[in-house]
PDB file of N, CA and C in Angstrom:
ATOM      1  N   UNK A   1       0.837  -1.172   0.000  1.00  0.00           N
ATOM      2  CA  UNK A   1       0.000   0.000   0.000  1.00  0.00           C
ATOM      3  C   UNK A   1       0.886   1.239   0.000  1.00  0.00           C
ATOM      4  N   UNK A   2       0.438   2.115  -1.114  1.00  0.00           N
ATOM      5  CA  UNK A   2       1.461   3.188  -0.786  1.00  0.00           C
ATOM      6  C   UNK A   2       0.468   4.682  -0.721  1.00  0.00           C
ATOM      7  N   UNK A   3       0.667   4.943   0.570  1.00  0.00           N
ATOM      8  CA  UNK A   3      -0.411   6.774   0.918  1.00  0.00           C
ATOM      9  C   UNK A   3      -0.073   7.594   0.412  1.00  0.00           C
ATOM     10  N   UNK A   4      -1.047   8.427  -0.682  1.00  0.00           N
ATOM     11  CA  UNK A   4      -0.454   9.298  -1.001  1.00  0.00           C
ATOM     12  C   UNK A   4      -1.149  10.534  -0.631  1.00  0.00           C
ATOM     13  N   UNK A   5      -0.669  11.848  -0.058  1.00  0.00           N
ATOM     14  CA  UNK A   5      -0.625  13.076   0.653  1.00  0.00           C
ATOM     15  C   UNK A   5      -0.825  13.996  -0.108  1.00  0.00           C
ATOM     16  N   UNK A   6      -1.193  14.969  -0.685  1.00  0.00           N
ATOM     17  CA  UNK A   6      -0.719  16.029  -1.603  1.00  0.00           C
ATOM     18  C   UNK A   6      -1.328  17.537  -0.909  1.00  0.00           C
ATOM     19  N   UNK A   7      -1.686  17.766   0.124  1.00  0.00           N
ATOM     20  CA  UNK A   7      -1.990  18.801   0.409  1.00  0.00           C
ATOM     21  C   UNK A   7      -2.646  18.429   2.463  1.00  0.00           C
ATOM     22  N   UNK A   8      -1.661  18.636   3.187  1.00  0.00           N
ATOM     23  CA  UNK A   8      -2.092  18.585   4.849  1.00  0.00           C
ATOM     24  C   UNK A   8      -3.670  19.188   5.109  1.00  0.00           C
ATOM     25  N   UNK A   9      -3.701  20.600   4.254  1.00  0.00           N
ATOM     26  CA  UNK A   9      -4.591  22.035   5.145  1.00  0.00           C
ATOM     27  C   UNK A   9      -5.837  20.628   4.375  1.00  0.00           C
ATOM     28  N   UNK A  10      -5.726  20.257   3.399  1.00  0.00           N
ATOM     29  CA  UNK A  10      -7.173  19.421   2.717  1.00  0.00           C
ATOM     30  C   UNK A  10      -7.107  18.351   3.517  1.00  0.00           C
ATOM     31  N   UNK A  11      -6.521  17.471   4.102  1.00  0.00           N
ATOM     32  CA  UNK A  11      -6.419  16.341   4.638  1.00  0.00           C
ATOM     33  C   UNK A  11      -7.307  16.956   5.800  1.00  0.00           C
ATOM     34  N   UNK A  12      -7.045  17.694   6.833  1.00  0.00           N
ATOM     35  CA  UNK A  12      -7.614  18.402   8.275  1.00  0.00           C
ATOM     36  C   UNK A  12      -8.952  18.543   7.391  1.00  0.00           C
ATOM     37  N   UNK A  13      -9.653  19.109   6.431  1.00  0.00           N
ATOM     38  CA  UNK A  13     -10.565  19.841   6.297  1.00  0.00           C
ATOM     39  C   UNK A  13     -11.686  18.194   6.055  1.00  0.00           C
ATOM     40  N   UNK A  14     -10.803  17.463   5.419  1.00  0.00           N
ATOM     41  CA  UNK A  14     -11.960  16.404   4.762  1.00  0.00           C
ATOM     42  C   UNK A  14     -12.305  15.693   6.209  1.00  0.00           C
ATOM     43  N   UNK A  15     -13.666  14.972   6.074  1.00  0.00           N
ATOM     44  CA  UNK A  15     -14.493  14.389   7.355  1.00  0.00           C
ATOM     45  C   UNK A  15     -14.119  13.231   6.849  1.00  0.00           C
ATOM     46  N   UNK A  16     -13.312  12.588   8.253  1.00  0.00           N
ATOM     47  CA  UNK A  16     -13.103  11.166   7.511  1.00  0.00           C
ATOM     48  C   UNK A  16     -13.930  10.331   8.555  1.00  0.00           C
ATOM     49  N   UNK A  17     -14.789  10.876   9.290  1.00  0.00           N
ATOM     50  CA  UNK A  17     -15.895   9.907  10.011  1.00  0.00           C
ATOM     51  C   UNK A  17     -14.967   9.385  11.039  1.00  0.00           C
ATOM     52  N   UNK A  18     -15.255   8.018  11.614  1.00  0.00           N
ATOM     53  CA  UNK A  18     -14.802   6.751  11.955  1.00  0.00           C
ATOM     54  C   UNK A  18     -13.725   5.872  11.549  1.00  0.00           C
ATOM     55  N   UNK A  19     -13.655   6.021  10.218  1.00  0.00           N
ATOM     56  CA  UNK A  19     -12.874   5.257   9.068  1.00  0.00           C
ATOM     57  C   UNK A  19     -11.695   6.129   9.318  1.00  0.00           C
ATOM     58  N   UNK A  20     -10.439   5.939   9.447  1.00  0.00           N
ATOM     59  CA  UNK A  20      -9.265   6.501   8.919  1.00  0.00           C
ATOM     60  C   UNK A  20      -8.728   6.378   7.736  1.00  0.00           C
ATOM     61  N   UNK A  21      -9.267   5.470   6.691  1.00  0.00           N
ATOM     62  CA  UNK A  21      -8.770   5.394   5.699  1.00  0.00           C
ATOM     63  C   UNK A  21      -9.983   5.692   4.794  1.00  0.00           C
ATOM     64  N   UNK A  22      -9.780   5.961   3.686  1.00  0.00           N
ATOM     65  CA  UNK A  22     -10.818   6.975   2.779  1.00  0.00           C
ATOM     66  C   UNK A  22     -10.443   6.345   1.171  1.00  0.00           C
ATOM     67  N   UNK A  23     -11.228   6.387   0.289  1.00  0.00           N
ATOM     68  CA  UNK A  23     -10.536   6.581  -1.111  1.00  0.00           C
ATOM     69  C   UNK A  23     -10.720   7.593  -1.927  1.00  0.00           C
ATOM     70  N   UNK A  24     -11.422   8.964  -1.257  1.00  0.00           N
ATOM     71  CA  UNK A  24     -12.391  10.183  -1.476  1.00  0.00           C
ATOM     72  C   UNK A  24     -11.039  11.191  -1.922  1.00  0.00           C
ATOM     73  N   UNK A  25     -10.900  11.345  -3.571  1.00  0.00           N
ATOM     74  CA  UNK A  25      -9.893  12.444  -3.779  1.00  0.00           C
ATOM     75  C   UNK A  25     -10.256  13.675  -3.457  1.00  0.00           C
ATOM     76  N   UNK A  26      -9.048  14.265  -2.695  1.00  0.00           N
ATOM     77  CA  UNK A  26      -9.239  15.609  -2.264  1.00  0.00           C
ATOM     78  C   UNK A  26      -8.011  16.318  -2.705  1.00  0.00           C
ATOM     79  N   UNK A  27      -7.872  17.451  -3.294  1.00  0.00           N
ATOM     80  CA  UNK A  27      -6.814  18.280  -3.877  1.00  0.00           C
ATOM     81  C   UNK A  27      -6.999  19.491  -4.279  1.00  0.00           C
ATOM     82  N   UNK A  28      -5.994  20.502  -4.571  1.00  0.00           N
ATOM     83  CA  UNK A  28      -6.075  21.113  -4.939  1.00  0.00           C
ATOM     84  C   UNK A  28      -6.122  21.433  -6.538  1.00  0.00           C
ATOM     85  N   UNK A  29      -6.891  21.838  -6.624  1.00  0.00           N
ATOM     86  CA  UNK A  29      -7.420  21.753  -8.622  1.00  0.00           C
ATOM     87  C   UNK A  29      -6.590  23.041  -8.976  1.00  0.00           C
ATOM     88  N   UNK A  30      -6.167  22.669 -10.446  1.00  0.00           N
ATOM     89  CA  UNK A  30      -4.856  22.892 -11.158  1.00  0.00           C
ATOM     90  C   UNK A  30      -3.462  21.746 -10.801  1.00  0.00           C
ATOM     91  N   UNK A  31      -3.401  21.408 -10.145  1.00  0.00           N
ATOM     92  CA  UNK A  31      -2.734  20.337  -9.386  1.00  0.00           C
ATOM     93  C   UNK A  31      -3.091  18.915  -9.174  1.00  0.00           C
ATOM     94  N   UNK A  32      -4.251  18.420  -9.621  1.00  0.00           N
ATOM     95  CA  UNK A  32      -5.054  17.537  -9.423  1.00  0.00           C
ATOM     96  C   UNK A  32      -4.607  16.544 -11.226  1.00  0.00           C
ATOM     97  N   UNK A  33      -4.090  15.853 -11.179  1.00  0.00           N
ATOM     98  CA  UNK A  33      -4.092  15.235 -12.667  1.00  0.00           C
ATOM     99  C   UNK A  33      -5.683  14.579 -13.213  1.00  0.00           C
ATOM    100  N   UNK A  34      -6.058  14.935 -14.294  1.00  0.00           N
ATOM    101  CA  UNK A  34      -6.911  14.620 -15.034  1.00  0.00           C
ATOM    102  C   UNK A  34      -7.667  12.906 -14.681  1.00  0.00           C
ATOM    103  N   UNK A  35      -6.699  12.091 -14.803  1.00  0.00           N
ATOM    104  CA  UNK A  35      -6.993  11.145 -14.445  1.00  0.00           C
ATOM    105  C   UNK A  35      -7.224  10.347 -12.801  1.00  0.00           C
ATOM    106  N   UNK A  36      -6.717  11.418 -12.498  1.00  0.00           N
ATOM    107  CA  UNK A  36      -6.834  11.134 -10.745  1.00  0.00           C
ATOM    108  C   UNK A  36      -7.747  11.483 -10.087  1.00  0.00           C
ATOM    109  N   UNK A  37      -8.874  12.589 -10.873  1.00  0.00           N
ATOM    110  CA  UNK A  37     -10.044  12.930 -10.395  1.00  0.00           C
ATOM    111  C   UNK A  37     -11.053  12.162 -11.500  1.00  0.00           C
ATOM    112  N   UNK A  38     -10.614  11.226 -12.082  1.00  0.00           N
ATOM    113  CA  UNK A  38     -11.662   9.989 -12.747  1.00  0.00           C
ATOM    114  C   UNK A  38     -11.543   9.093 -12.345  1.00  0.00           C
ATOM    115  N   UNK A  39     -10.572   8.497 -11.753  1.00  0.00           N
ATOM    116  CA  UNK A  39      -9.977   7.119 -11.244  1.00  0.00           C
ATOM    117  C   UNK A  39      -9.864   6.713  -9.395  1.00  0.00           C
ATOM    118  N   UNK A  40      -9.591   8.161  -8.825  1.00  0.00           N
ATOM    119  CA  UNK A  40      -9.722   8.074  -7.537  1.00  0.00           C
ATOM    120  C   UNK A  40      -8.058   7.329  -7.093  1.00  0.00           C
ATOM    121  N   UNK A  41      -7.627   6.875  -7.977  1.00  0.00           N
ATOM    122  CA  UNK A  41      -6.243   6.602  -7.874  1.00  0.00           C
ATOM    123  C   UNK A  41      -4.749   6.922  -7.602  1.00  0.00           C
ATOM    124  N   UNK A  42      -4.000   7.642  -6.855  1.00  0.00           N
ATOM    125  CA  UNK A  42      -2.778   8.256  -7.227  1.00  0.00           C
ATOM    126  C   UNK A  42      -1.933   7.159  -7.553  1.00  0.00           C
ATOM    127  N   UNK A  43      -1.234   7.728  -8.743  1.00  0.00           N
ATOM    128  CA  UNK A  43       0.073   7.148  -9.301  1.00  0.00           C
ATOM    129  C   UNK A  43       1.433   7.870  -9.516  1.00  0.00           C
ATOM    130  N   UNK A  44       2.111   7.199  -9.655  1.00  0.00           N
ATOM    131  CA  UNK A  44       3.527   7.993  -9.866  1.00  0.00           C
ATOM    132  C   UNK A  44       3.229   9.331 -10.927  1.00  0.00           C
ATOM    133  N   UNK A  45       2.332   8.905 -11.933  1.00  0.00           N
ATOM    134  CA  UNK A  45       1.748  10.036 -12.949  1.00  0.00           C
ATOM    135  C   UNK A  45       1.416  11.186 -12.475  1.00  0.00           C
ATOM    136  N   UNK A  46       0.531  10.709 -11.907  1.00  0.00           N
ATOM    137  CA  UNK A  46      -0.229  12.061 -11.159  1.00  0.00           C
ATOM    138  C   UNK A  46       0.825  12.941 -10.333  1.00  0.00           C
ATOM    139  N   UNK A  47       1.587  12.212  -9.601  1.00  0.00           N
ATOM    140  CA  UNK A  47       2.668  12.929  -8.827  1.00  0.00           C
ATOM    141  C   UNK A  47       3.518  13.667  -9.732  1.00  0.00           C
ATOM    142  N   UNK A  48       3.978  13.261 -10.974  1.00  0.00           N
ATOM    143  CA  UNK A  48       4.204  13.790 -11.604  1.00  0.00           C
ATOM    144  C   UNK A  48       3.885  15.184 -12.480  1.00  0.00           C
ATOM    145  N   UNK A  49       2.768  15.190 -12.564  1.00  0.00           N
ATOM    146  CA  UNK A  49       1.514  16.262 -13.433  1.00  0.00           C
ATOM    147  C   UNK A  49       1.298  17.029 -12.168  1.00  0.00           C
ATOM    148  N   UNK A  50       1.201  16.949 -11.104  1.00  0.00           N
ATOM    149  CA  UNK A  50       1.242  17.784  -9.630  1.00  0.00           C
ATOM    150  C   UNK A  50       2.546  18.710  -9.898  1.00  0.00           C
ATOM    151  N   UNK A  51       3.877  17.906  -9.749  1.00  0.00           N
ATOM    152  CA  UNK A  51       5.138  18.618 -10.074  1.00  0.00           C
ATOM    153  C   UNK A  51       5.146  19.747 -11.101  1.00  0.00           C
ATOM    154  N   UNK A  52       4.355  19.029 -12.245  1.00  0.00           N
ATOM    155  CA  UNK A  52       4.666  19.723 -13.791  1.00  0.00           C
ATOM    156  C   UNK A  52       3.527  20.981 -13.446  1.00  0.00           C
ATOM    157  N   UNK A  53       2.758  20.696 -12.865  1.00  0.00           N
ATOM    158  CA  UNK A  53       2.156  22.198 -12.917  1.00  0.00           C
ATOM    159  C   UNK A  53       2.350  23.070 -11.762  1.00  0.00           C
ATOM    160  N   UNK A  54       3.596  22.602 -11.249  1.00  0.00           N
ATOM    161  CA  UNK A  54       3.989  23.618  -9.904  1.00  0.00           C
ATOM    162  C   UNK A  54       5.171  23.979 -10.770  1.00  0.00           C
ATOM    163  N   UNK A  55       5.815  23.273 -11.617  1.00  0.00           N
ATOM    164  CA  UNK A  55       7.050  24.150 -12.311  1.00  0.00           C
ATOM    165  C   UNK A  55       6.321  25.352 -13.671  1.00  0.00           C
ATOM    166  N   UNK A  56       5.486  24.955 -14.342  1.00  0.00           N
ATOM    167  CA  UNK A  56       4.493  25.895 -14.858  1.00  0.00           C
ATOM    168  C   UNK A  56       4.603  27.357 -13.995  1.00  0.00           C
ATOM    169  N   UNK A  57       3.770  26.984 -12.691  1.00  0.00           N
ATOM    170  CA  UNK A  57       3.407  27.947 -11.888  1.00  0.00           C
ATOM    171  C   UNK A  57       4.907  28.882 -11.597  1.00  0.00           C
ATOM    172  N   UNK A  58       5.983  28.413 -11.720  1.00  0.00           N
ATOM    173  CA  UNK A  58       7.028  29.245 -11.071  1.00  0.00           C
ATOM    174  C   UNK A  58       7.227  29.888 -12.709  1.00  0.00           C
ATOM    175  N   UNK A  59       7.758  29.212 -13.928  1.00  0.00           N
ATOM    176  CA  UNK A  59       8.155  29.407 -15.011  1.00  0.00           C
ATOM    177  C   UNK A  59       6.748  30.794 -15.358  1.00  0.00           C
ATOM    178  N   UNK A  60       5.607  30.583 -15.513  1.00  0.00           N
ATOM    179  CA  UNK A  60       5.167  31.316 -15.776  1.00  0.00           C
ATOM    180  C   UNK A  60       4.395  32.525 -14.953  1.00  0.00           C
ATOM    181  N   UNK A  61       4.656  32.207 -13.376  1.00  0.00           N
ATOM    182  CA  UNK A  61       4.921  33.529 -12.859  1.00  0.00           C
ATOM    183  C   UNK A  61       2.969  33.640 -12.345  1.00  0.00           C
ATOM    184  N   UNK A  62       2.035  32.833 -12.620  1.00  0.00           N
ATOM    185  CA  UNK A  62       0.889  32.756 -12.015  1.00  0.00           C
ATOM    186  C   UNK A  62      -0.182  31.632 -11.606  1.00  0.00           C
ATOM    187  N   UNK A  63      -0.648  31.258 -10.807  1.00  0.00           N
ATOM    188  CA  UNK A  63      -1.475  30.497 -10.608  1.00  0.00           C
ATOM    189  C   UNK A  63      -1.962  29.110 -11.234  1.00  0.00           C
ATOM    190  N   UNK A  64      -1.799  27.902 -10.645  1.00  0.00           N
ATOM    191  CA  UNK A  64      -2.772  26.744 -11.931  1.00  0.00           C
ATOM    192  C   UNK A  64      -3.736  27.644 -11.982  1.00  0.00           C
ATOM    193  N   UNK A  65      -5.058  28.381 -11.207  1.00  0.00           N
ATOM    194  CA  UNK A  65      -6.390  28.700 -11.812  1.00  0.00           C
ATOM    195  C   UNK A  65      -5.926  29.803 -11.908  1.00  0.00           C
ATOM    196  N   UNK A  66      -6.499  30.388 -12.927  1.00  0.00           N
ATOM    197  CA  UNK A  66      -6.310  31.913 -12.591  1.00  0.00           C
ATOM    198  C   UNK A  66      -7.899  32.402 -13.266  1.00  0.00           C
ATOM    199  N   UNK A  67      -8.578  32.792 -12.318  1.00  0.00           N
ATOM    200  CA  UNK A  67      -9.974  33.367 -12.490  1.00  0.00           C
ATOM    201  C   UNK A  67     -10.250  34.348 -13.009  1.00  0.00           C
ATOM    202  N   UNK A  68      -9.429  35.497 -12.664  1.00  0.00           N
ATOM    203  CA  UNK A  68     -10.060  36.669 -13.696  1.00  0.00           C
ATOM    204  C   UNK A  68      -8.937  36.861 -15.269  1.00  0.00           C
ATOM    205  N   UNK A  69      -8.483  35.286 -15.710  1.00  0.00           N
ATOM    206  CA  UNK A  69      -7.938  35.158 -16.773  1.00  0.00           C
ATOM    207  C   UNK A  69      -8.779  34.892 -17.806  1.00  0.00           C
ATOM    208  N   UNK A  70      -8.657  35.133 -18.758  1.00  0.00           N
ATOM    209  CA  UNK A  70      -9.200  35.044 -20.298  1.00  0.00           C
ATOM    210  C   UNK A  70      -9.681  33.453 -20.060  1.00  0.00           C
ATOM    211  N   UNK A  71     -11.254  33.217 -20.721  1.00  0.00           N
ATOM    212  CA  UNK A  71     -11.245  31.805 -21.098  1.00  0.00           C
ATOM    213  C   UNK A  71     -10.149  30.829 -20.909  1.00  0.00           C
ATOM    214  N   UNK A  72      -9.208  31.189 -22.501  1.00  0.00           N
ATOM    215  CA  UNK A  72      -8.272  30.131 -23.087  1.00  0.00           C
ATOM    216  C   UNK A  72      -7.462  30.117 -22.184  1.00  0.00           C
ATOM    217  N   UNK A  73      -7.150  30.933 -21.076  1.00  0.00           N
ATOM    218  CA  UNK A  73      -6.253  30.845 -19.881  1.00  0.00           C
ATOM    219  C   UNK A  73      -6.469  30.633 -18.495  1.00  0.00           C
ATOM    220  N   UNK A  74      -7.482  30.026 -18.212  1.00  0.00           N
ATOM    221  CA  UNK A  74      -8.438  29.608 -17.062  1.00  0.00           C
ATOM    222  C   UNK A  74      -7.199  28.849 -16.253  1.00  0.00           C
ATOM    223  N   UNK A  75      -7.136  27.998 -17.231  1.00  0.00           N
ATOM    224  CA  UNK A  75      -6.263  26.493 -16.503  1.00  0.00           C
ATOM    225  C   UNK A  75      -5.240  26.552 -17.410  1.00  0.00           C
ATOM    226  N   UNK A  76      -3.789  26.805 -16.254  1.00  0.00           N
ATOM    227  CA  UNK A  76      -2.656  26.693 -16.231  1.00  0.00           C
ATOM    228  C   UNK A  76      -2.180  25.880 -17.746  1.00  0.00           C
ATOM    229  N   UNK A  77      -2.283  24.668 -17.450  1.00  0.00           N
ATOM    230  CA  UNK A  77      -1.437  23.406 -17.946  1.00  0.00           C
ATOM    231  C   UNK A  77      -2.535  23.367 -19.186  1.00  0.00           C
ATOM    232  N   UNK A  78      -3.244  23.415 -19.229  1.00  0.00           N
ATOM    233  CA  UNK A  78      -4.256  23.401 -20.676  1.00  0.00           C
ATOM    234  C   UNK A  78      -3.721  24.139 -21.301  1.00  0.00           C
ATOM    235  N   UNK A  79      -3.580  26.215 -20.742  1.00  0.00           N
ATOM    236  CA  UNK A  79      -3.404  26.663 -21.673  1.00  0.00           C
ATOM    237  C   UNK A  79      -1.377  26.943 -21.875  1.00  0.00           C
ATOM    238  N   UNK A  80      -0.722  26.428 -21.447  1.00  0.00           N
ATOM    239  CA  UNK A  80       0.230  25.674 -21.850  1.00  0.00           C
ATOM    240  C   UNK A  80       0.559  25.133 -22.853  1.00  0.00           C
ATOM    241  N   UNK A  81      -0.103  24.034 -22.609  1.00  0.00           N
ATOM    242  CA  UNK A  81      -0.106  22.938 -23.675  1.00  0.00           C
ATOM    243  C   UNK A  81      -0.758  23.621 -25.071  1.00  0.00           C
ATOM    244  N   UNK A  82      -2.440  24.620 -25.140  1.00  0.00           N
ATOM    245  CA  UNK A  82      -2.296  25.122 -26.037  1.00  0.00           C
ATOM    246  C   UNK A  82      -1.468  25.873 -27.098  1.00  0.00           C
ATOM    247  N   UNK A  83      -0.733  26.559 -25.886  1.00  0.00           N
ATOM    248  CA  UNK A  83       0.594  27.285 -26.627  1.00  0.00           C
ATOM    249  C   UNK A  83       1.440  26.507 -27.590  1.00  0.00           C
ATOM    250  N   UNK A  84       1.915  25.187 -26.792  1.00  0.00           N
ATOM    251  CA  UNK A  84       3.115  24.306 -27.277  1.00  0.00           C
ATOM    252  C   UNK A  84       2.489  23.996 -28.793  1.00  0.00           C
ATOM    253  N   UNK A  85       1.544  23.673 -28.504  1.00  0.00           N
ATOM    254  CA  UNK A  85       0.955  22.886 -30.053  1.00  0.00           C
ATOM    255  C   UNK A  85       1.179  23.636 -31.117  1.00  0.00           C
ATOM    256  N   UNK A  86       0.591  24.912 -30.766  1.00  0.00           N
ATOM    257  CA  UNK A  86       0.747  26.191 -32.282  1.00  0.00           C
ATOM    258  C   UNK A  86       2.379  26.882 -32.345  1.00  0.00           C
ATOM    259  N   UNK A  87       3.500  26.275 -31.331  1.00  0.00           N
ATOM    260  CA  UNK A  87       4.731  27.111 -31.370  1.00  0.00           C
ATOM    261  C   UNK A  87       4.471  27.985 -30.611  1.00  0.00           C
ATOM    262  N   UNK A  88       3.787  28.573 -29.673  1.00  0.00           N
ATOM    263  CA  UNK A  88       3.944  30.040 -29.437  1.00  0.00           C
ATOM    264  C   UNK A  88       3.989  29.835 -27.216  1.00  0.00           C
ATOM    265  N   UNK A  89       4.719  28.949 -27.171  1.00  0.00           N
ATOM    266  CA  UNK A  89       5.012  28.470 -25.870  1.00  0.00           C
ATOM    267  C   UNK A  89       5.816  29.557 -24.958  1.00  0.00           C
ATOM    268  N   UNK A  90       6.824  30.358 -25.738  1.00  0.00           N
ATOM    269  CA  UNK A  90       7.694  31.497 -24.911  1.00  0.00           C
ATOM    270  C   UNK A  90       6.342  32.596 -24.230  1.00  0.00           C
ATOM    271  N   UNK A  91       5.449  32.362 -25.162  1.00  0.00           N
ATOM    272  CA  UNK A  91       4.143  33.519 -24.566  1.00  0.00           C
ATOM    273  C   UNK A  91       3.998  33.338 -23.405  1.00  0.00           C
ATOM    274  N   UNK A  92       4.333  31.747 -22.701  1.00  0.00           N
ATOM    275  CA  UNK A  92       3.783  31.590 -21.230  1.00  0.00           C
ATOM    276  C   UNK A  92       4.658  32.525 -20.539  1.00  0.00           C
ATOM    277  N   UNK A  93       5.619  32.902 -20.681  1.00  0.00           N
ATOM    278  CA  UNK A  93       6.658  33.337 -19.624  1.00  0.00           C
ATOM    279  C   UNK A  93       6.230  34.834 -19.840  1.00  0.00           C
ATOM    280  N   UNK A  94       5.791  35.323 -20.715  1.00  0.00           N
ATOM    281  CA  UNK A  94       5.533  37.318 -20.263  1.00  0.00           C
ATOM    282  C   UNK A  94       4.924  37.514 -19.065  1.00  0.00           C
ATOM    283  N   UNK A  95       4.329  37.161 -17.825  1.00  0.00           N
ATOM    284  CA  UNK A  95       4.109  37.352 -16.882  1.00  0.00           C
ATOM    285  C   UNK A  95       4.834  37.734 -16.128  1.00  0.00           C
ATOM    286  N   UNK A  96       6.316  37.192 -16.262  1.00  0.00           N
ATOM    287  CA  UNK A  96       7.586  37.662 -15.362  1.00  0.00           C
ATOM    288  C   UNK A  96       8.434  38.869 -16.426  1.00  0.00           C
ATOM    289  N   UNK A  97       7.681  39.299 -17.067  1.00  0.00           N
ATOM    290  CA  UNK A  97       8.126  40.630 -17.843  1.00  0.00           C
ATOM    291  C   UNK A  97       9.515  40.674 -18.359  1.00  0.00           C
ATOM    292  N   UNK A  98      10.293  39.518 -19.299  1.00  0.00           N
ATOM    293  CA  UNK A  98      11.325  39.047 -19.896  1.00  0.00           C
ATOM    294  C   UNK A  98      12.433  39.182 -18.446  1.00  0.00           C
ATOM    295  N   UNK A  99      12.242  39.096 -17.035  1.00  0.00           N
ATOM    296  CA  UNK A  99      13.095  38.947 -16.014  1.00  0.00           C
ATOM    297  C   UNK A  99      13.516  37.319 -16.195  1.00  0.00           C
ATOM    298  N   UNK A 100      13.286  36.361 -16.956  1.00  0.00           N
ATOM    299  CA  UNK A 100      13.677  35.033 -16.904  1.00  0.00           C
ATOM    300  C   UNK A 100      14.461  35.421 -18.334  1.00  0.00           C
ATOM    301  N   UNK A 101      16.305  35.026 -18.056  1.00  0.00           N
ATOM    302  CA  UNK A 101      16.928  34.753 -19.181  1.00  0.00           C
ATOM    303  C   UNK A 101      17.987  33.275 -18.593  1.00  0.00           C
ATOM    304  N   UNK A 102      16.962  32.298 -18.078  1.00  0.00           N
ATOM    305  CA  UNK A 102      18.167  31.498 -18.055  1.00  0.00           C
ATOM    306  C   UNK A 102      17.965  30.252 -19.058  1.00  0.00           C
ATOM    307  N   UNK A 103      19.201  29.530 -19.707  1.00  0.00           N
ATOM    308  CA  UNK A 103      19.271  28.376 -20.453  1.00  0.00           C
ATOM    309  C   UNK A 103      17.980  27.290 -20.203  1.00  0.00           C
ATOM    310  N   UNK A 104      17.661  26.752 -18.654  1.00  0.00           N
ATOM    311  CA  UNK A 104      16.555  26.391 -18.628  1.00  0.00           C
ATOM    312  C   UNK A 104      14.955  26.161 -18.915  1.00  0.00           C
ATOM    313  N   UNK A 105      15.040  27.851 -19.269  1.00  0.00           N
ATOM    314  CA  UNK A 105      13.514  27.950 -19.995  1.00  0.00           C
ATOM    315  C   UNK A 105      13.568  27.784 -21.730  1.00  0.00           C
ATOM    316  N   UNK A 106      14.994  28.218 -22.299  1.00  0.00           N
ATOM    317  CA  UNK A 106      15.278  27.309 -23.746  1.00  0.00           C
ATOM    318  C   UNK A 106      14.535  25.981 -23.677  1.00  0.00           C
ATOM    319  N   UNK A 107      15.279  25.213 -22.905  1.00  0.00           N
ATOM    320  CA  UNK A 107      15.183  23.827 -22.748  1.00  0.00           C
ATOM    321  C   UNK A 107      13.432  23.314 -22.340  1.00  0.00           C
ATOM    322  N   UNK A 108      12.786  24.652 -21.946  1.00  0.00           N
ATOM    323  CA  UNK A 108      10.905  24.436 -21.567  1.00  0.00           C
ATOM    324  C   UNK A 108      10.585  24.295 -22.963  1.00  0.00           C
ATOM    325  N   UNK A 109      11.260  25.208 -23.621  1.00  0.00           N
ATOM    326  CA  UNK A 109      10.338  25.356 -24.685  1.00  0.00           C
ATOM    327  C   UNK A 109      10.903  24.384 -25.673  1.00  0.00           C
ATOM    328  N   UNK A 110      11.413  23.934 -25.507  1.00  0.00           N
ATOM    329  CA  UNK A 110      12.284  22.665 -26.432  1.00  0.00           C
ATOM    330  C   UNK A 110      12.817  22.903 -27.509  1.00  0.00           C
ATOM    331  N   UNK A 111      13.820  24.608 -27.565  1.00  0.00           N
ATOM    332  CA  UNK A 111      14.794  25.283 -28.061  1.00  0.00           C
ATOM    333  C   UNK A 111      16.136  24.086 -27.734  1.00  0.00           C
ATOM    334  N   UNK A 112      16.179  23.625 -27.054  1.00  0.00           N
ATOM    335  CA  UNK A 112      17.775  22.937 -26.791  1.00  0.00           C
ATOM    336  C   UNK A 112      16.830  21.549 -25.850  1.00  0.00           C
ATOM    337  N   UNK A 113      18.288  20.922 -25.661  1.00  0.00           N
ATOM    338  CA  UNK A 113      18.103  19.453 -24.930  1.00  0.00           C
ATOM    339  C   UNK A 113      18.278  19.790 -23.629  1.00  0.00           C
ATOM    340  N   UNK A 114      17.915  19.012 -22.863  1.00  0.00           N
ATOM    341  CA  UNK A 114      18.252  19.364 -21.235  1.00  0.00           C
ATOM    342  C   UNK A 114      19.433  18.524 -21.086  1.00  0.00           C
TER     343      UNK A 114
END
């Protein structure tokens, strides 16, 4: 059996009754992988897609949700990924107002190899 944790302040908040053990996903959304709020499952994946949209969040300087964002920019990692598809992926980073010049974010946008 392996427990997986992803947020304490949600763990305190959820009612776990009697039962100490639960299979009831609780998370924080933008952070929550797609399949982990269909499946009820955590996997190494999901832990993964948790990571990938907390490095998002630093690289592009705002929020997985961001609410008073445009539609197409609601959700973080969606509109991401929209970017990547059409080429226009460096757009994520204007939030930090061209203050990011390191080799690393080349390598986001898959300008160079890591």
């Amino acid at each position: 059996m392996n427990a997986k944790l992803g947020d304490f302040g949600l763990a305190k908040l959820y009612d776990h009754g009697e039962n100490p053990s639960t299979t009831r996903v609780v998370g924080t959304m933008g952070y929550l992988a797609p399949e982990l709020t269909r499946t009820g499952k955590p996997t190494t994946s999901s832990d993964v897609f948790a990571f990938g949209a907390l490095l998002l969040e630093v690289v592009c300087g705002r929020r997985p949700i961001e609410a008073k964002a445009l539609p197409e920019e609601l959700v973080l990692v969606d509109w991401v990924w929209d970017k990547w598809r059409v080429g226009e992926v460096m757009e994520v980073v204007r939030y930090l107002e061209g203050e990011v010049k390191l080799p690393e974010v080349d390598v986001f946008a898959g300008k160079k190899e890591g």
